[in-house]
N, C-alpha and C. Protein backbone atom coordinates (compact mmCIF):
# COMPACT_ATOMS: atom_id res chain seq x y z
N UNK A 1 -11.48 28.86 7.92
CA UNK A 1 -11.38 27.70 7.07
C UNK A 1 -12.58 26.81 7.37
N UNK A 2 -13.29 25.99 6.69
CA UNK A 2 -14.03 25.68 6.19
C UNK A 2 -14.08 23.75 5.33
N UNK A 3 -14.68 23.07 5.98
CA UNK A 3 -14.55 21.66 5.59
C UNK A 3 -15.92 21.42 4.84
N UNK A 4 -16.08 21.09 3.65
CA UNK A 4 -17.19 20.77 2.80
C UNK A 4 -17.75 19.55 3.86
N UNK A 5 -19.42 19.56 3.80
CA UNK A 5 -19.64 18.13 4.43
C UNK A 5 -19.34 16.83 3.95
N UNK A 6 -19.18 16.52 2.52
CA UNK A 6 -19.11 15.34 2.18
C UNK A 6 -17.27 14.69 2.23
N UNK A 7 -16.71 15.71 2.78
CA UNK A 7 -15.39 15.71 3.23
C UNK A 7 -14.85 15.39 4.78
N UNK A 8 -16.04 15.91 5.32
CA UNK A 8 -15.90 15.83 7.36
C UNK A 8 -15.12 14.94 7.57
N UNK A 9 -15.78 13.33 7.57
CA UNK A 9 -15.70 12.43 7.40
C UNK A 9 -14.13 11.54 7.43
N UNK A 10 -13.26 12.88 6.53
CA UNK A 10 -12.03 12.39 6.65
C UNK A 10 -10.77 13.05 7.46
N UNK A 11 -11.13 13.88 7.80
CA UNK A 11 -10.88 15.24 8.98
C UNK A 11 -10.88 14.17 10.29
N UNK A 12 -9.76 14.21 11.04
CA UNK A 12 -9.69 13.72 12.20
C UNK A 12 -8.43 14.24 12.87
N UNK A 13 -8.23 14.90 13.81
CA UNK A 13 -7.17 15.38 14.74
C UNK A 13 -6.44 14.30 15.24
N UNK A 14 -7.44 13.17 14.91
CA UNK A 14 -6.44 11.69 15.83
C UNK A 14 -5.85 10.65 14.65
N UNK A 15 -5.38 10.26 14.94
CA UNK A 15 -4.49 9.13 13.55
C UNK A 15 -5.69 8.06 13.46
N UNK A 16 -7.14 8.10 13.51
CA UNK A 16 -7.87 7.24 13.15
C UNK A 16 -7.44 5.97 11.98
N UNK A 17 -7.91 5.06 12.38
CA UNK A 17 -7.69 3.94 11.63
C UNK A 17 -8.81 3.76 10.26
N UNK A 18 -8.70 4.72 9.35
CA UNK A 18 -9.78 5.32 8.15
C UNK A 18 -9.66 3.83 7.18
N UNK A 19 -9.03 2.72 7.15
CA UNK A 19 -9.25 1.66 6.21
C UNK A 19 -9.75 0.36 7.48
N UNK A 20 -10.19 0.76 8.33
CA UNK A 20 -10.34 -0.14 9.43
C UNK A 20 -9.33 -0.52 10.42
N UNK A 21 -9.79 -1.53 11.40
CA UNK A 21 -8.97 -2.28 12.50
C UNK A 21 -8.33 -3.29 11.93
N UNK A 22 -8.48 -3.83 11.13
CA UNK A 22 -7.48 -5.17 10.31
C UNK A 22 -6.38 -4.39 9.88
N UNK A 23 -7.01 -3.33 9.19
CA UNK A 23 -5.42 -2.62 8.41
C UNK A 23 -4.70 -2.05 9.65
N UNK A 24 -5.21 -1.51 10.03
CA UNK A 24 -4.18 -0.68 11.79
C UNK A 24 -3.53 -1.64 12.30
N UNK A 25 -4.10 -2.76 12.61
CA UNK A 25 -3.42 -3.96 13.34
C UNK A 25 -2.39 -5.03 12.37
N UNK A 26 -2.64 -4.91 10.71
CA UNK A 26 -1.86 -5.47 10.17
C UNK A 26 -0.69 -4.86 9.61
N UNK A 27 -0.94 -3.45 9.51
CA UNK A 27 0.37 -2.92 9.01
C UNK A 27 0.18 -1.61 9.58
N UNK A 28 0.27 -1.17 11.14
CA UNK A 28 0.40 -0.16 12.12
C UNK A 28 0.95 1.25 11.92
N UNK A 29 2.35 0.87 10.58
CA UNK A 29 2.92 1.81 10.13
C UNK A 29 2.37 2.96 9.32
N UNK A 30 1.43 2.35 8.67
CA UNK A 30 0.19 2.73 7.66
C UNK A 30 -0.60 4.10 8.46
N UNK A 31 -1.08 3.91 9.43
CA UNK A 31 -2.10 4.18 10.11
C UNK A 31 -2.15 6.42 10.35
N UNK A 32 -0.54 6.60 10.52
CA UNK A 32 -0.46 7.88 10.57
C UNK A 32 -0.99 8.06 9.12
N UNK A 33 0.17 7.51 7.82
CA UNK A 33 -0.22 8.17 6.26
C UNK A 33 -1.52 7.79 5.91
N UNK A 34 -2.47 7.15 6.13
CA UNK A 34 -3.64 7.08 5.96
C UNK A 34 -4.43 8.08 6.61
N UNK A 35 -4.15 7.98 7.96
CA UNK A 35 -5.05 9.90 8.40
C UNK A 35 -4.50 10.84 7.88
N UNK A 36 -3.57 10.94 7.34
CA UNK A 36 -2.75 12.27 6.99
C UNK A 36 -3.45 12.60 5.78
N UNK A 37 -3.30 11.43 4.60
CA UNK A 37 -4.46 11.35 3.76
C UNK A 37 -5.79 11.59 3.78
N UNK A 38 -6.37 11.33 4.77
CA UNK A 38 -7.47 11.85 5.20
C UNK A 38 -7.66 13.53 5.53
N UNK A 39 -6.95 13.70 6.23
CA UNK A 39 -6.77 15.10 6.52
C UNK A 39 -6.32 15.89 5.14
N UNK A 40 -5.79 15.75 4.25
CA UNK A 40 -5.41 16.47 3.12
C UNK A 40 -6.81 16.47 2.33
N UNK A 41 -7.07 15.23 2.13
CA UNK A 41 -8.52 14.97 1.61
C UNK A 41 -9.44 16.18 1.88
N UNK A 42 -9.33 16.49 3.18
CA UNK A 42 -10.95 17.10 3.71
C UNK A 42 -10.43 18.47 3.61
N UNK A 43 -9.04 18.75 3.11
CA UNK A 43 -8.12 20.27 3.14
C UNK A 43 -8.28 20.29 1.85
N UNK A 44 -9.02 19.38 1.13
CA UNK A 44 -8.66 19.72 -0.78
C UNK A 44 -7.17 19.85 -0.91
N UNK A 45 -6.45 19.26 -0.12
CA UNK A 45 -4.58 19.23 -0.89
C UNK A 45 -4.71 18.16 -1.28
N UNK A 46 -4.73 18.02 -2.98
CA UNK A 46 -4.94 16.37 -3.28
C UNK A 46 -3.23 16.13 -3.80
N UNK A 47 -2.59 16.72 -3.88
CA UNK A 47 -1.16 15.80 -4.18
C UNK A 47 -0.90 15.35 -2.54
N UNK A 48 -0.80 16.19 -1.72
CA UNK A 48 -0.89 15.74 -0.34
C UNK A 48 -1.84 14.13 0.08
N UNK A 49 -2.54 14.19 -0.40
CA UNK A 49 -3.37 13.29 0.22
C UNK A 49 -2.52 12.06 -0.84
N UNK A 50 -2.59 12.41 -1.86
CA UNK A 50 -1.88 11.25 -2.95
C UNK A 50 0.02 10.42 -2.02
N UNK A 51 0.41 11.73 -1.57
CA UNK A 51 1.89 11.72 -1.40
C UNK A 51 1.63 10.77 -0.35
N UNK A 52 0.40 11.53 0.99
CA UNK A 52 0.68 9.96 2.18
C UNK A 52 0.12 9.05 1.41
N UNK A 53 -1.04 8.80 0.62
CA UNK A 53 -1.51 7.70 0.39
C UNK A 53 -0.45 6.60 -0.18
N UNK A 54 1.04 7.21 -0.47
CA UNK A 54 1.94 6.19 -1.12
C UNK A 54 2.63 5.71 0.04
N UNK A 55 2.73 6.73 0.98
CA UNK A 55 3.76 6.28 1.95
C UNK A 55 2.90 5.46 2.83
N UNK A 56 1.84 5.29 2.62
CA UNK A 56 0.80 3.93 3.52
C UNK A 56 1.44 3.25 2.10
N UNK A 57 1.21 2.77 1.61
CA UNK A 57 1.28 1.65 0.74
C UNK A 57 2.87 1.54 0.89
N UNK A 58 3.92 2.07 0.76
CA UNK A 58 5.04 1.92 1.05
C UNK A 58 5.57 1.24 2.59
N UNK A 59 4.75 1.61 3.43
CA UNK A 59 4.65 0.55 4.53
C UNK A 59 3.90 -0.66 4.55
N UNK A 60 2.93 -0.89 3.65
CA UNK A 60 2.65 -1.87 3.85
C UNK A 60 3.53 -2.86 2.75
N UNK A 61 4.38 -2.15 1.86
CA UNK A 61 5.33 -2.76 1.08
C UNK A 61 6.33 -3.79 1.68
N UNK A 62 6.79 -2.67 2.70
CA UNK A 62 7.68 -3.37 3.79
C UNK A 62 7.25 -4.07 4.38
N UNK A 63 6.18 -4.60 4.91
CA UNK A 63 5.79 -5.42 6.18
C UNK A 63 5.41 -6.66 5.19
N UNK A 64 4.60 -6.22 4.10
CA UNK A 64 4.85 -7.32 3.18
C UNK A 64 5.85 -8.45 2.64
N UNK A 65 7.35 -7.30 2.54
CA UNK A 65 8.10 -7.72 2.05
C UNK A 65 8.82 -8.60 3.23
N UNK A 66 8.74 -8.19 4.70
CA UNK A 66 8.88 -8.71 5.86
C UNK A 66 8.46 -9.93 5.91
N UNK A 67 7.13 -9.58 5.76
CA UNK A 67 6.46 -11.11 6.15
C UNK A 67 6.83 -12.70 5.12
N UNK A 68 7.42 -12.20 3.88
CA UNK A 68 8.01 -13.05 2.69
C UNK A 68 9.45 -13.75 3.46
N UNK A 69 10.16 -12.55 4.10
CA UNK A 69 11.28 -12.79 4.27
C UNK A 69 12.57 -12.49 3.23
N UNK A 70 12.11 -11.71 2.72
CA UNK A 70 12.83 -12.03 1.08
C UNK A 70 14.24 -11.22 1.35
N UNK A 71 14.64 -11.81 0.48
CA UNK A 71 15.88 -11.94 0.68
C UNK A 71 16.24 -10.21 -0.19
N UNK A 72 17.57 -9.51 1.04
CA UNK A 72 17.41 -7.82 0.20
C UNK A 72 19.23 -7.97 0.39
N UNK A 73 20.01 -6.74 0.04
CA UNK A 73 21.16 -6.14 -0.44
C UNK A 73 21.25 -5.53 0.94
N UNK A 74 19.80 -4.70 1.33
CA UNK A 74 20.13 -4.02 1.97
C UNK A 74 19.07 -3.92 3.21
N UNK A 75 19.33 -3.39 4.79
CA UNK A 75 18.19 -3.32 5.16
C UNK A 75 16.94 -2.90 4.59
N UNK A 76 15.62 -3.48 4.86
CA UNK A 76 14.72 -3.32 4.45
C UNK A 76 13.98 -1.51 4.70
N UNK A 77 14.24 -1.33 5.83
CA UNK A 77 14.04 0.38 6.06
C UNK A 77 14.77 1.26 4.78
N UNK A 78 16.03 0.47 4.40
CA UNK A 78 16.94 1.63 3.65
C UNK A 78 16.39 0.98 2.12
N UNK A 79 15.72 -0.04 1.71
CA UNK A 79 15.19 -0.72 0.73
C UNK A 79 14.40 0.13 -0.36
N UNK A 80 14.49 0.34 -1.63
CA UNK A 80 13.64 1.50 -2.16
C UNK A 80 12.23 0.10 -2.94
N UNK A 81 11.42 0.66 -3.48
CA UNK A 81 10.29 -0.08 -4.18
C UNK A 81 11.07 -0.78 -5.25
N UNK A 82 11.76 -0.55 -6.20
CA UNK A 82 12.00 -1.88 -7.24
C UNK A 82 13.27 -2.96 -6.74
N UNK A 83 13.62 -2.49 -5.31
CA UNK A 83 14.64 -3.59 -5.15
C UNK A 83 13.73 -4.47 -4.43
N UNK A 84 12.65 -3.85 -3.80
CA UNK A 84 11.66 -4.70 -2.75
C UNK A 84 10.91 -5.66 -3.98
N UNK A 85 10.62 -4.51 -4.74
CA UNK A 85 9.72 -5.61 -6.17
C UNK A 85 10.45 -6.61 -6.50
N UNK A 86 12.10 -6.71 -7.01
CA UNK A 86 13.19 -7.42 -7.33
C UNK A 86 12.74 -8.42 -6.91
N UNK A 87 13.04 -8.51 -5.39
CA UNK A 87 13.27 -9.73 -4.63
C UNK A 87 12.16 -10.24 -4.77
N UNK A 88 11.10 -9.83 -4.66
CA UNK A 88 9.46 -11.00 -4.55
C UNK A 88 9.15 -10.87 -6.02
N UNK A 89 9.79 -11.00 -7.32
CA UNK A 89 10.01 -11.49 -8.48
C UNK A 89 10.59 -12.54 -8.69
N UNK A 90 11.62 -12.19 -7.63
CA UNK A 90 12.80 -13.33 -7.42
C UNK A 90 12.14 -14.98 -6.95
N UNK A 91 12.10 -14.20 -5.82
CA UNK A 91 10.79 -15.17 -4.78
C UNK A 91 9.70 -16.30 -5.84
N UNK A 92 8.94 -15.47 -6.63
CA UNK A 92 7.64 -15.87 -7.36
C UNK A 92 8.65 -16.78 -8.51
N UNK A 93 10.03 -16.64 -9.36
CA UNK A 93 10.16 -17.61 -10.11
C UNK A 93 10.48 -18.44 -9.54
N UNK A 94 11.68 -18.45 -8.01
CA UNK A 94 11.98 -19.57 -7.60
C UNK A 94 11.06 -20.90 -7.23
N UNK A 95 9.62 -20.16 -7.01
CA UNK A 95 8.39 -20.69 -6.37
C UNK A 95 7.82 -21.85 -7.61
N UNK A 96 8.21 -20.80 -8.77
CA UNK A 96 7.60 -21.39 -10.05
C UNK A 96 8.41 -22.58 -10.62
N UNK A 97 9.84 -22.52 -9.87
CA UNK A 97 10.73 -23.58 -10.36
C UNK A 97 10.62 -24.55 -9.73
N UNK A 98 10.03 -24.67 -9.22
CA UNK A 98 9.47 -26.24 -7.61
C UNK A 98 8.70 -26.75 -8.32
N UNK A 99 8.57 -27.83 -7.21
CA UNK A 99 7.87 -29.24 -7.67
C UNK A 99 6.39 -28.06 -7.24
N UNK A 100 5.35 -28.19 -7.98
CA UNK A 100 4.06 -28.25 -8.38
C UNK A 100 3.01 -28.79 -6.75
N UNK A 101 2.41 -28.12 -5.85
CA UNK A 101 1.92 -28.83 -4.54
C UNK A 101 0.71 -27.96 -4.43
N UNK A 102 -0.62 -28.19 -4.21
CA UNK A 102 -1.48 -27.25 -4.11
C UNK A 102 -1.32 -26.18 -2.70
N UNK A 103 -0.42 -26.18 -2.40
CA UNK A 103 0.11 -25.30 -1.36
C UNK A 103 0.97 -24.26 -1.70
N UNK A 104 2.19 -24.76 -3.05
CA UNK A 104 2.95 -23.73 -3.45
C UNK A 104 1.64 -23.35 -4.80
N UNK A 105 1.47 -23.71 -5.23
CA UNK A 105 -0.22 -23.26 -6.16
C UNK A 105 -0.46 -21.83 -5.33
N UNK A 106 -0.85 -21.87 -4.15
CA UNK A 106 -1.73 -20.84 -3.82
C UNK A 106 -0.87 -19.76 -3.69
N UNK A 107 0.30 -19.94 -3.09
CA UNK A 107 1.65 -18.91 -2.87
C UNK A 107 1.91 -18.44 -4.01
N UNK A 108 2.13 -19.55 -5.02
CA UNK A 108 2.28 -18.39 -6.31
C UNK A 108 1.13 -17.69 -6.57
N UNK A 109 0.07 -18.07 -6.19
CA UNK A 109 -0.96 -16.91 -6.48
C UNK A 109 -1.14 -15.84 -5.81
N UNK A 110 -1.20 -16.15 -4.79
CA UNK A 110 -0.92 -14.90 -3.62
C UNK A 110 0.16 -13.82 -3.67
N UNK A 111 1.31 -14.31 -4.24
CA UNK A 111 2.52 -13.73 -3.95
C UNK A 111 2.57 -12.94 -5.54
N UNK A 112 1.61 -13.76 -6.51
CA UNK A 112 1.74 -12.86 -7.90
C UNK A 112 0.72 -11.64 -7.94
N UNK A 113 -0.24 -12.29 -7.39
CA UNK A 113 -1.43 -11.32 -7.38
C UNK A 113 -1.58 -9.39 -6.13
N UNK A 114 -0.42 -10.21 -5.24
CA UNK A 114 -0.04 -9.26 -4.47
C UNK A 114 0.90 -8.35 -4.83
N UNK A 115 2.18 -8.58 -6.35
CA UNK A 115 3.17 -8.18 -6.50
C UNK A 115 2.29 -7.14 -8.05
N UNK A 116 1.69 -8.01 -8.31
CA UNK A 116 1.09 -7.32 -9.79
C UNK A 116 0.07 -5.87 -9.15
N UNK A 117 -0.30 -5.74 -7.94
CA UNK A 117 -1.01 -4.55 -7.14
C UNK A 117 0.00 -3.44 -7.07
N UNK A 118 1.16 -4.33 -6.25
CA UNK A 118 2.31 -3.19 -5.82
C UNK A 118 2.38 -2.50 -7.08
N UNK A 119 2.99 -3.66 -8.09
CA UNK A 119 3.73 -2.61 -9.38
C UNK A 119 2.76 -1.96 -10.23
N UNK A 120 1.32 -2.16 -10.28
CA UNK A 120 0.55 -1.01 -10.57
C UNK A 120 0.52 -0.08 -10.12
N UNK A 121 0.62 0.19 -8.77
CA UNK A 121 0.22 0.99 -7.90
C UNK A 121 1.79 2.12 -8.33
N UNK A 122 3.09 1.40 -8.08
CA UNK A 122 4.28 1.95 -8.47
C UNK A 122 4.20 2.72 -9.87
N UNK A 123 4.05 2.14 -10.87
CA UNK A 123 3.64 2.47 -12.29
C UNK A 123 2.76 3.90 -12.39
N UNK A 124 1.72 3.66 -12.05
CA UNK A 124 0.81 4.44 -11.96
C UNK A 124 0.37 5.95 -11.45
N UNK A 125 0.79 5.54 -9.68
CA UNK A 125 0.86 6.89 -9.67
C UNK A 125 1.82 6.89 -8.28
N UNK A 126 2.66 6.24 -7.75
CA UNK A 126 3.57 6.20 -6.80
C UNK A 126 4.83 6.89 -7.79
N UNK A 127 5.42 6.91 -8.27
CA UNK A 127 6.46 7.35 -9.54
C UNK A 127 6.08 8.71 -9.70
N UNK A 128 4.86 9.10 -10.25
CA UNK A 128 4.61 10.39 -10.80
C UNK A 128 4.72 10.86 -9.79
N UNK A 129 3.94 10.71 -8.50
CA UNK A 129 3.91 11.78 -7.52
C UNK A 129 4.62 12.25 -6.78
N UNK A 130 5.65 11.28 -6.13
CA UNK A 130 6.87 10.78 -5.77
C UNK A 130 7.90 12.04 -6.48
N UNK A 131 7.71 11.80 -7.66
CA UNK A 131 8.46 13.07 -8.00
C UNK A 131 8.11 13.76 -9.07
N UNK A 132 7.18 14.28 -8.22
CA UNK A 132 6.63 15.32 -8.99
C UNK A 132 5.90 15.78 -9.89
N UNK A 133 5.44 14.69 -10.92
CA UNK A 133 5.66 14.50 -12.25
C UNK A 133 4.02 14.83 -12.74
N UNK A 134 2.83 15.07 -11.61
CA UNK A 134 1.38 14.88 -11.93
C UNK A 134 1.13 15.88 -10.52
N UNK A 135 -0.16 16.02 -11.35
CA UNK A 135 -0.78 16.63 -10.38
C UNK A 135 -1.99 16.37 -10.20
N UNK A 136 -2.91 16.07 -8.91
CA UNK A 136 -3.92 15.28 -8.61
C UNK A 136 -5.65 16.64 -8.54
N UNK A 137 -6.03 16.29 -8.81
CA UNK A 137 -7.50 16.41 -8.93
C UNK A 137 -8.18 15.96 -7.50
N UNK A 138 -9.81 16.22 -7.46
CA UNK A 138 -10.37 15.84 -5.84
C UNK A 138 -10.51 14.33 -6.52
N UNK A 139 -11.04 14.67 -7.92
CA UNK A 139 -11.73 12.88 -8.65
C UNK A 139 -10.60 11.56 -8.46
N UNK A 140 -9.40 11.77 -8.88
CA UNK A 140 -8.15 11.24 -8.92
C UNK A 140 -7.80 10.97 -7.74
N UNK A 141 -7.56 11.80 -6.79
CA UNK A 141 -7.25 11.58 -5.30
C UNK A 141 -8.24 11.08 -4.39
N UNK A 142 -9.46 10.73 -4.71
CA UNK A 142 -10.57 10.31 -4.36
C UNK A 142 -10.82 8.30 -5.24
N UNK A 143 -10.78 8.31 -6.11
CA UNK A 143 -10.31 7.52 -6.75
C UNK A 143 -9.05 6.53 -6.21
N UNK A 144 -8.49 7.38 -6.05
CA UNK A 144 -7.31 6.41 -5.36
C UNK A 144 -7.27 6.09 -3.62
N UNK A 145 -7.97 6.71 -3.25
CA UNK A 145 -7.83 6.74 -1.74
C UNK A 145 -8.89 5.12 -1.69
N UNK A 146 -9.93 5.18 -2.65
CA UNK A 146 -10.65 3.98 -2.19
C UNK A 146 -9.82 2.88 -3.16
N UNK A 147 -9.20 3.34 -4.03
CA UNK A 147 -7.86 1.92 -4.28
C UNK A 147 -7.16 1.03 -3.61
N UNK A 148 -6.37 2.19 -2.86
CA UNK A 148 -5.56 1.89 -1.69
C UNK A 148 -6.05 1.06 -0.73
N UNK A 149 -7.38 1.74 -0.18
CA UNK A 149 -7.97 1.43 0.77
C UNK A 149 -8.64 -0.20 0.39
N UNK A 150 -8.99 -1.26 -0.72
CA UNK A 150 -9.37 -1.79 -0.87
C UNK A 150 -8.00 -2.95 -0.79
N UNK A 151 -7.22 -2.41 -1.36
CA UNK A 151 -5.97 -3.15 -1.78
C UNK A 151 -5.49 -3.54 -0.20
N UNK A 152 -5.11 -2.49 0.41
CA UNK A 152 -4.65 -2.61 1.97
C UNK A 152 -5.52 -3.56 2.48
N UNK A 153 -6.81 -3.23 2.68
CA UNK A 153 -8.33 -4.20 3.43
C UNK A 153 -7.45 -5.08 2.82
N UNK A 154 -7.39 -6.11 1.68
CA UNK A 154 -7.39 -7.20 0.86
C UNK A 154 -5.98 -7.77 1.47
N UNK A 155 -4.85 -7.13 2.15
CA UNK A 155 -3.45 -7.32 2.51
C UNK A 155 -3.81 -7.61 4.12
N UNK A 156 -4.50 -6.88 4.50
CA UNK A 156 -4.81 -7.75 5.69
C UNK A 156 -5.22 -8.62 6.41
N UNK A 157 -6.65 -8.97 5.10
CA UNK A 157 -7.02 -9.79 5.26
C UNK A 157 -6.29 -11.57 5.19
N UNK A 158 -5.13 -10.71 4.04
CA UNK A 158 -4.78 -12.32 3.25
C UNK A 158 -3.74 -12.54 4.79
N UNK A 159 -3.19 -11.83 5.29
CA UNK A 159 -2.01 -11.51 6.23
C UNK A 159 -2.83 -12.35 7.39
N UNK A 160 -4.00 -12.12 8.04
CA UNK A 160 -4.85 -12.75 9.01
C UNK A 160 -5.15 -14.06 8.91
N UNK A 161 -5.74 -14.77 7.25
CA UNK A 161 -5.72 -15.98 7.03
C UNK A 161 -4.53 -16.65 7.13
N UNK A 162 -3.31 -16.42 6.71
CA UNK A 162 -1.99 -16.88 7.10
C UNK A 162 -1.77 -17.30 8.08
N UNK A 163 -2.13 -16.20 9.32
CA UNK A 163 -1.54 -17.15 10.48
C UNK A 163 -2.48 -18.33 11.15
C-alpha cells in the first residue's frame, strides 16, 4: 500500500491535532475524529473521512451546546443534533425577547451565526452520510475537511475570547 504525496501529510499513526492546538485544547473530543479523518483522507476512503469528519463536528456540537448550558430533555451524551439545534433556537429567541444591550447584541450574533454553521453543516452533508444517503468523492471530502476545519478554528477561537 501506497500513500500519494500530496496526501502524506494527513497520514499520522498518532491522533495529531490536524486543525491545530486551539481546536485540541478547545474541544479535545474532536481530536481522535479529526485524525481518523485524516487517515481515511490519505487511504482515499472518502465516506470514511466524511463519517469522522461529522463525528468531530458532533463533538464540538456538544461542548458547544455545554458551554450555552442549554437547557435538554435529555443528557447531553444521549442528545441527538436537532434536539441540540432545538434548544440553542430556543436559547437565540429567548435572547431576542430581552431588553436590547450591546452585550446581548453580540450573543445573538454569536449564538446565530454559530447555530446557522451547525445546521448547514447538518443539512448538507451530516444527514446524507450519517445514513447513507451520498457518496463522497476525494474533491467533496477534501472540500469539506477544510470546512470543518475552518468552522472548528473559528469555534475555538470564539470559545478562547469568552473566557
Amino acid at each position: 500500500m501506497s500513500i500519494d504525496r500530496d496526501k502524506i501529510g494527513f497520514y499520522a499513526t498518532d491522533d495529531i491535532p490536524h486543525f491545530g492546538k486551539d481546536v485540541d485544547k478547545a474541544i479535545p473530543k474532536s481530536t481522535y475524529h479529526v485524525a481518523e479523518a485524516g487517515r481515511c483522507y490519505a487511504l482515499e476512503r472518502w465516506d470514511a473521512c466524511v463519517h469522522h469528519l461529522m463525528l468531530a463536528v458532533e463533538e464540538a456540537l456538544k461542548k458547544w451546546a455545554c458551554n450555552l448550558k442549554l437547557k435538554m430533555d435529555r443528557p447531553l451524551i444521549l442528545s441527538n443534533w436537532e434536539s441540540i439545534l432545538n434548544a440553542a433556537r430556543t436559547r437565540l429567541r429567548t435572547l431576542k425577547n430581552q431588553p436590547k444591550t450591546s452585550v446581548s447584541d453580540r450573543k445573538i450574533q454569536r449564538i446565530g451565526e454559530t447555530l446557522a454553521h451547525f445546521e448547514a453543516i447538518k443539512e448538507a452533508w451530516r444527514n446524507h452520510c450519517q445514513h447513507g444517503r451520498d457518496k463522497y468523492d476525494e474533491r467533496r471530502a477534501r472540500n469539506l475537511f477544510s470546512h470543518v476545519e475552518t468552522f472548528m478554528q473559528h469555534l475555538a477561537m470564539t470559545e478562547r475570547k469568552q473566557k
